[in-house]
Protein backbone atom coordinates (compact mmCIF):
# COMPACT_ATOMS: atom_id res chain seq x y z
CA UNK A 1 0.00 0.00 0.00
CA UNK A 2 1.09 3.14 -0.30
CA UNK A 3 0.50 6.03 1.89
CA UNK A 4 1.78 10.23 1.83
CA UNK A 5 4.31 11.29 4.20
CA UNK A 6 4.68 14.76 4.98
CA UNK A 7 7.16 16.29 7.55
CA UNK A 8 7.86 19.72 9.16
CA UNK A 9 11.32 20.67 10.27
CA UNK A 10 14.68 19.15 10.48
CA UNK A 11 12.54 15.59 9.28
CA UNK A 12 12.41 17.59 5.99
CA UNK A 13 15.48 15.90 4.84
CA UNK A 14 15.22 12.80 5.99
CA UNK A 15 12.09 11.31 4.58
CA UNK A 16 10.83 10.72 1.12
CA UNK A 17 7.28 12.10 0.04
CA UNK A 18 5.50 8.95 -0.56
CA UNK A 19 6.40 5.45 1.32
CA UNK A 20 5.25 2.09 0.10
CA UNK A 21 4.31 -0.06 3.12
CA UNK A 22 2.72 -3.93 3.17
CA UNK A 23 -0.98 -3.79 4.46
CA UNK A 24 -2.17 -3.89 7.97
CA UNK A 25 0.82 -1.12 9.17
CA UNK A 26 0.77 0.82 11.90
CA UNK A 27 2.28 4.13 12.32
CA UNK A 28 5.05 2.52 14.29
CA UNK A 29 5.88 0.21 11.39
CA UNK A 30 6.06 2.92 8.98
CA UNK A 31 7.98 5.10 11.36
CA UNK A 32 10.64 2.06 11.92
CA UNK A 33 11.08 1.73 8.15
CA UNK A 34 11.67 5.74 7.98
CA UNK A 35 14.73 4.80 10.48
CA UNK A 36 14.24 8.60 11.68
CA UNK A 37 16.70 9.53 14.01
CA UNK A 38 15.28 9.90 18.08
CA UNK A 39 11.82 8.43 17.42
CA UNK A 40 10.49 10.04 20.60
CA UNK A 41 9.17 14.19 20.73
CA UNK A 42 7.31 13.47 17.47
CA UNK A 43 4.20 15.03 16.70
CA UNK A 44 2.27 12.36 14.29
CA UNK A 45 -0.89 13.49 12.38
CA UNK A 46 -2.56 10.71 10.39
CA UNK A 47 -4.92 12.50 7.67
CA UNK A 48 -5.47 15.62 9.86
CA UNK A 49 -5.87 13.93 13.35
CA UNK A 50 -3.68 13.04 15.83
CA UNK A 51 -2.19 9.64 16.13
CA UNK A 52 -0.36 7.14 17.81
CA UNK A 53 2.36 4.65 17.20
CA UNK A 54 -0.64 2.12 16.72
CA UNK A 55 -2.87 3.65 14.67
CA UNK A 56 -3.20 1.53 11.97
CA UNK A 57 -2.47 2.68 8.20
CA UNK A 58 -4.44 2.59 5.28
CA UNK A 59 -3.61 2.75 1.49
CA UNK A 60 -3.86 6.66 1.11
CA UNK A 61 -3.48 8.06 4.10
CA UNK A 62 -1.07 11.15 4.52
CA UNK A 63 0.96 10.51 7.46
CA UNK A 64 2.15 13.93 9.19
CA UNK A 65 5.54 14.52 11.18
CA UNK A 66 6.63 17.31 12.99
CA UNK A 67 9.54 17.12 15.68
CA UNK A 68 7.94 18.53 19.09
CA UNK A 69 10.54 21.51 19.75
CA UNK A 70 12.45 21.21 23.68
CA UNK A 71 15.00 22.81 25.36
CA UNK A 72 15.15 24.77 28.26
């Protein structure tokens, strides 16, 4: 299947526009095959709503990441 990913930030650079996955994925699958450095302080938006490493993935679906910003 394939599905849309779109990313905000330093993540620019690091993932490719559209990502062909096998059927029955979840987020955390696709975001394993990304390899995306520090998988934690994501921000993960799965066709306008927020998501979870679980949410499961269907053929067309725009996946959304933005790195959650920290420091102190």
């Amino acid at each position: 299947m394939q599905i849309t990913v779109r990313a905000s930030g330093s993540l620019k650079e690091l993932i490719p526009a559209v990502l062909i996955l096998e059927d029955r994925t979840t987020v955390g699958d696709a975001l394993a095959k990304l390899a995306l450095p520090g998988g934690e302080g994501l921000a993960i938006i799965v066709n306008g709503r927020l998501a979870h490493w679980g949410t499961v993935l269907q053929e067309g679906d725009v996946l959304q990441l933005a790195p959650i910003p920290s420091g102190g």
